[in-house]
Protein backbone atom coordinates (compact mmCIF):
# COMPACT_ATOMS: atom_id res chain seq x y z
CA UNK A 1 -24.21 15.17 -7.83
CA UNK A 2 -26.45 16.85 -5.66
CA UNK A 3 -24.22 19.29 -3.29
CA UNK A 4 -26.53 18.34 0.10
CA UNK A 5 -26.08 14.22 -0.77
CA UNK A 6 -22.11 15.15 -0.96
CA UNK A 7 -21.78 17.13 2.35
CA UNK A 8 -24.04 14.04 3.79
CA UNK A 9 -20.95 11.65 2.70
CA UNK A 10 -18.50 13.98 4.13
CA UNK A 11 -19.97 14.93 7.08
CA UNK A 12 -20.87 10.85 7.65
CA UNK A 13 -16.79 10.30 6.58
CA UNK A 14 -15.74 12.08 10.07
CA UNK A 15 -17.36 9.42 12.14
CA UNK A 16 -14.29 7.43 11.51
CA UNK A 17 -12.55 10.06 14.17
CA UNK A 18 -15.52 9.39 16.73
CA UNK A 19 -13.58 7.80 19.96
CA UNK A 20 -15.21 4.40 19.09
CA UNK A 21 -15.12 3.78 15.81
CA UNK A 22 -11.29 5.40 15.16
CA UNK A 23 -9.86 2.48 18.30
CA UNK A 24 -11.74 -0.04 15.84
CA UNK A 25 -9.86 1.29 12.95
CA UNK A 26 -6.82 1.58 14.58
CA UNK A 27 -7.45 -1.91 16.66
CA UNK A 28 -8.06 -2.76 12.76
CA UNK A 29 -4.69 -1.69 11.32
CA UNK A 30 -2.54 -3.03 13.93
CA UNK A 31 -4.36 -6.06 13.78
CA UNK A 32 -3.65 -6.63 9.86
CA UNK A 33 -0.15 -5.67 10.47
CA UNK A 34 0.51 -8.31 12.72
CA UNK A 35 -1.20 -11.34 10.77
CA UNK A 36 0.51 -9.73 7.39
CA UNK A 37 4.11 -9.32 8.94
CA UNK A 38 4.53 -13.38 8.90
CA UNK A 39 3.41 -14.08 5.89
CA UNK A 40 5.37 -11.19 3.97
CA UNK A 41 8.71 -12.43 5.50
CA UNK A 42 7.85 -15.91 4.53
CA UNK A 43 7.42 -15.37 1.08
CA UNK A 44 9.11 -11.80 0.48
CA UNK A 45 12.31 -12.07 2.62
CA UNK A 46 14.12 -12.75 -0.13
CA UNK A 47 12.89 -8.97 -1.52
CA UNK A 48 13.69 -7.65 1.65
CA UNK A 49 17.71 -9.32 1.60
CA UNK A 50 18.53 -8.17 -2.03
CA UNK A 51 17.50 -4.34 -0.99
CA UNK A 52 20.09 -4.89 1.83
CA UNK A 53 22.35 -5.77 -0.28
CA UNK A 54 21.93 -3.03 -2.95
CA UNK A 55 21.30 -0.39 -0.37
CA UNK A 56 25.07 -1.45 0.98
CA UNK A 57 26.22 -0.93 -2.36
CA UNK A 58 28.04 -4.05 -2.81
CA UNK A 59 25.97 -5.52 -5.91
CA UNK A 60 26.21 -1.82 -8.19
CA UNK A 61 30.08 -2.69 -7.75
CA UNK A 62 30.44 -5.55 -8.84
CA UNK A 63 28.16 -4.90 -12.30
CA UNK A 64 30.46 -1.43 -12.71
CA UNK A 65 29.57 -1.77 -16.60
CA UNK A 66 26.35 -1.13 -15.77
CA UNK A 67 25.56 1.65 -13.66
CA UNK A 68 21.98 1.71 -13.78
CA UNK A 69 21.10 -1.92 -12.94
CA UNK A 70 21.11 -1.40 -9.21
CA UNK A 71 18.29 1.59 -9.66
CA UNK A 72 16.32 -0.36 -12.61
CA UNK A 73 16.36 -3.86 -9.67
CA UNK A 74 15.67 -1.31 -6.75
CA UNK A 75 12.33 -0.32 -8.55
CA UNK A 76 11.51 -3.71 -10.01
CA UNK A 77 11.96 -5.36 -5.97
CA UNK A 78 9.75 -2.12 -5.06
CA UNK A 79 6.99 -3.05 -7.67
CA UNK A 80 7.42 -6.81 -6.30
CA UNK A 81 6.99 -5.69 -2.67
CA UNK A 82 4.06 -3.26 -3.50
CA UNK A 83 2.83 -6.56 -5.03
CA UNK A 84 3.68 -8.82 -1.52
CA UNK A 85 1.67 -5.85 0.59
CA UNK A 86 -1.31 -5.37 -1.25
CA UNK A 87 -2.22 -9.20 -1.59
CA UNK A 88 -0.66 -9.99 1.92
CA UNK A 89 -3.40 -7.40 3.25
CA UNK A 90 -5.91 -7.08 1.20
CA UNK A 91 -9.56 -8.59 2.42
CA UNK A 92 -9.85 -12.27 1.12
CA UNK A 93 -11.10 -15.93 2.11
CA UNK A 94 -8.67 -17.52 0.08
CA UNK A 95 -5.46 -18.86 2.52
CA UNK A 96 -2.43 -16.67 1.75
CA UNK A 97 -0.14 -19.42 0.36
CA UNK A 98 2.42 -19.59 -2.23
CA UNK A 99 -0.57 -20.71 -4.79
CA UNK A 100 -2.47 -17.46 -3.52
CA UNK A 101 0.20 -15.25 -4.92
CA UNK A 102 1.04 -17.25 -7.88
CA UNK A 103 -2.48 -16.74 -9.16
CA UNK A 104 -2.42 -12.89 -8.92
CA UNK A 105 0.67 -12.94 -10.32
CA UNK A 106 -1.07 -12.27 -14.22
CA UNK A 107 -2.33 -8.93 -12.44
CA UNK A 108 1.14 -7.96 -11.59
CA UNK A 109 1.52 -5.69 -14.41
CA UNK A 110 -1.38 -3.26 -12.99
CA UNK A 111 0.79 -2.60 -9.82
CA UNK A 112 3.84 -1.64 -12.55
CA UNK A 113 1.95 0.33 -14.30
CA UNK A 114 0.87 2.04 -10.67
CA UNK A 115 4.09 2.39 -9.80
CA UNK A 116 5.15 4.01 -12.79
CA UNK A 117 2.12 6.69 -13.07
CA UNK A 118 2.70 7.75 -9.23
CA UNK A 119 6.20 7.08 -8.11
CA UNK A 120 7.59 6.23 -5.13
CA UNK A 121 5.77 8.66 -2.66
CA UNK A 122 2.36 8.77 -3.47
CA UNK A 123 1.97 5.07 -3.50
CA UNK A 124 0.00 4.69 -0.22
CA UNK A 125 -2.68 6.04 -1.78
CA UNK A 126 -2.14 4.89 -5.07
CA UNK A 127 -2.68 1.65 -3.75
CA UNK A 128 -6.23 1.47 -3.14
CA UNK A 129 -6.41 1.63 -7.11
CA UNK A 130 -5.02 -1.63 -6.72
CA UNK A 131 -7.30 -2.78 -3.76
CA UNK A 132 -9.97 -1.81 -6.50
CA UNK A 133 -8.30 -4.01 -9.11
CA UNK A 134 -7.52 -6.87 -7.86
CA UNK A 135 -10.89 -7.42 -6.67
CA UNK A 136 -11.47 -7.72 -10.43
CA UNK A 137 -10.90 -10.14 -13.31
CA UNK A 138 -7.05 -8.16 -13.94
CA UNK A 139 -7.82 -6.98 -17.25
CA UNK A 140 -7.18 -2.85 -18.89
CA UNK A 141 -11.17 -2.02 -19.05
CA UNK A 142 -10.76 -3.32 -15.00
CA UNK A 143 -7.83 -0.98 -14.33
CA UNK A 144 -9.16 1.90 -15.45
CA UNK A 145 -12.42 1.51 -13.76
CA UNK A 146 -10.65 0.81 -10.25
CA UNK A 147 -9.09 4.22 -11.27
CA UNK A 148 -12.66 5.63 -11.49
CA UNK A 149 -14.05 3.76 -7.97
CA UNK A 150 -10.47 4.71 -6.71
CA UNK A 151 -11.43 8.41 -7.57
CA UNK A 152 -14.85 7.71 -6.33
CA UNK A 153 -14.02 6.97 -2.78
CA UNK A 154 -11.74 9.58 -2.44
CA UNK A 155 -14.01 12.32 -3.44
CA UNK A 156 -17.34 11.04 -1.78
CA UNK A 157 -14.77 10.69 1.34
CA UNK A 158 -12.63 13.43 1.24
CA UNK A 159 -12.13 14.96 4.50
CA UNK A 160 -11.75 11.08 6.21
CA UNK A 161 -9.11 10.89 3.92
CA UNK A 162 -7.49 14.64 3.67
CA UNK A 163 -6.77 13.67 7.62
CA UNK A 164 -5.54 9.95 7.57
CA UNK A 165 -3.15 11.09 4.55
CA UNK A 166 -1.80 14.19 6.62
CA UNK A 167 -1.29 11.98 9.98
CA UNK A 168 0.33 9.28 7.97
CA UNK A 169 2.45 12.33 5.68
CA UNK A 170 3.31 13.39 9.07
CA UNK A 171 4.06 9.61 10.31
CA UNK A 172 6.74 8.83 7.44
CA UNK A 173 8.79 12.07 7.97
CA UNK A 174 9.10 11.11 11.20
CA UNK A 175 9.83 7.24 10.55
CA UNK A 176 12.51 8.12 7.20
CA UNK A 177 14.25 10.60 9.78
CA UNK A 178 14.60 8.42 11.84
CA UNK A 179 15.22 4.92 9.68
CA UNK A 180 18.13 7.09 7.89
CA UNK A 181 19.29 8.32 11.22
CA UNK A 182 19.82 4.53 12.31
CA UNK A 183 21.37 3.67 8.84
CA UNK A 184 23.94 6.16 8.98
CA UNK A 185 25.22 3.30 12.00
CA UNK A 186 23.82 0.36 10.39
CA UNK A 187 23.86 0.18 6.67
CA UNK A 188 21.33 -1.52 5.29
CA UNK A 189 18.65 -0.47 8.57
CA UNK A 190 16.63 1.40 7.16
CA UNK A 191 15.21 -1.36 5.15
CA UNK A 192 12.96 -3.30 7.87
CA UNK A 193 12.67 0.29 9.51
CA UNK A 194 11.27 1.48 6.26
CA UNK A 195 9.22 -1.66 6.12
CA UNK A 196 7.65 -1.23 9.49
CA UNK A 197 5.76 1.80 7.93
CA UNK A 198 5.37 0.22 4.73
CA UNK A 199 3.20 -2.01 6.24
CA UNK A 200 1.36 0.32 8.38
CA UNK A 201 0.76 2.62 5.63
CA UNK A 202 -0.65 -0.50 3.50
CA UNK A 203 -2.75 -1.70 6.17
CA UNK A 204 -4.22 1.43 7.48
CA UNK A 205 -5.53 1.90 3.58
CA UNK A 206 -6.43 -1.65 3.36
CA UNK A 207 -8.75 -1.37 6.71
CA UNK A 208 -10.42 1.64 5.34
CA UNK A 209 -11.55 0.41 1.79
CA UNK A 210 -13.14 -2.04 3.49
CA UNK A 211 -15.02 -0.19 5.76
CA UNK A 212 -15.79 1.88 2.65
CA UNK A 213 -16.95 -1.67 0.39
CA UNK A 214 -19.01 -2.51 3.36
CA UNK A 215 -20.90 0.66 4.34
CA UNK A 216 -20.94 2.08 0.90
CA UNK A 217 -20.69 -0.64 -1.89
CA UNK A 218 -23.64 0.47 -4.25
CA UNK A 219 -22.06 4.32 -4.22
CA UNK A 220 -18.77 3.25 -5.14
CA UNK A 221 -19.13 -0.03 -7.18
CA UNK A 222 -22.23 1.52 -9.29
């Protein structure tokens, strides 16, 4: 890679934080929030309700035998919800109906495997692996190449990206100090707190792949 084509990418990267172009992206974000927050309560709620209820610590009680099962469902609902946010938001035509998620559902195991490789915390990132992914046919020679345009992306577009993930590291300290704050009155809060950045987290992501797919499709997709 020649070293002058790189610091072209980079350099081009920052115009995301020109005055313009950053209240698109932002107009962008909040904009996918609001049309996804519907549609992931319609068909996720249910996701959303069993966390309550395990957060509360009502449902590890009454399967004492089993101490585990409330952590092993905890991380299956999380896969399921990464699941919900990455289809709710990512670009499509196709209407975002139960059929919609039914059909992805085959590429379900990819996000799983995500989950597993990165944990909990690095998953806003992470995602855009699965951004990659599902824009594919959901087979393992597809998943590891969204890994590689993944990897792509971020290194062509580093210092775009070294400063949305530090504003949104320094976003969800904020939000979890808060969301645990408010559980500690409400148990069982934190859950549509936590959600609320969830979301933005997901959809800030989602908004810049596809300004990346857009403006750069041949350097990534090649």
């Amino acid at each position: 890679m020649d070293t002058k084509k790189l610091l072209v990418y980079w350099k081009e990267s920052l115009k995301l934080f020109e005055p313009a172009n950053l209240s698109l992206y932002l107009l962008g974000c909040l904009n996918t929030v609001k049309l996804s927050a519907s549609i992931i309560l319609r068909y996720f709620w249910w996701v959303f309700f069993i966390l309550v209820i395990l957060h509360a610590g009502h449902l590890p009680k009454i399967y004492g035998a089993l101490p585990n099962l409330g952590t092993n469902i905890t991380v299956l609902l999380h896969i399921i919800m990464l699941f919900g946010y990455v289809m709710t938001m990512r670009p499509s035509i196709e209407p975002k109906e139960a059929a919609y998620y039914l059909a992805y559902v085959p590429g379900i195991w990819g996000v799983g495997l995500t989950y597993l490789l990165v944990g909990p915390y690095l998953l806003p990132l992470a995602a855009l692996v699965l951004l990659f992914f599902f824009d594919t046919a959901l087979g393992l020679k597809d998943y590891a190449l969204s890994w590689i345009r993944a990897g792509k992306l971020l290194f062509y577009f580093l210092p775009a990206v070294g400063i949305i993930a530090l504003a949104k590291l320094l976003l969800n300290i904020c939000w979890y100090w808060f969301a645990y704050r408010m559980d500690a009155f409400v148990p069982g809060l934190s859950i549509p707190l936590l959600a609320v950045i969830h979301m933005i987290n997901y959809a800030s992501l989602t908004v810049f792949y596809l300004r990346v797919k857009h403006n750069h499709f041949n350097l990534i997709f090649e």
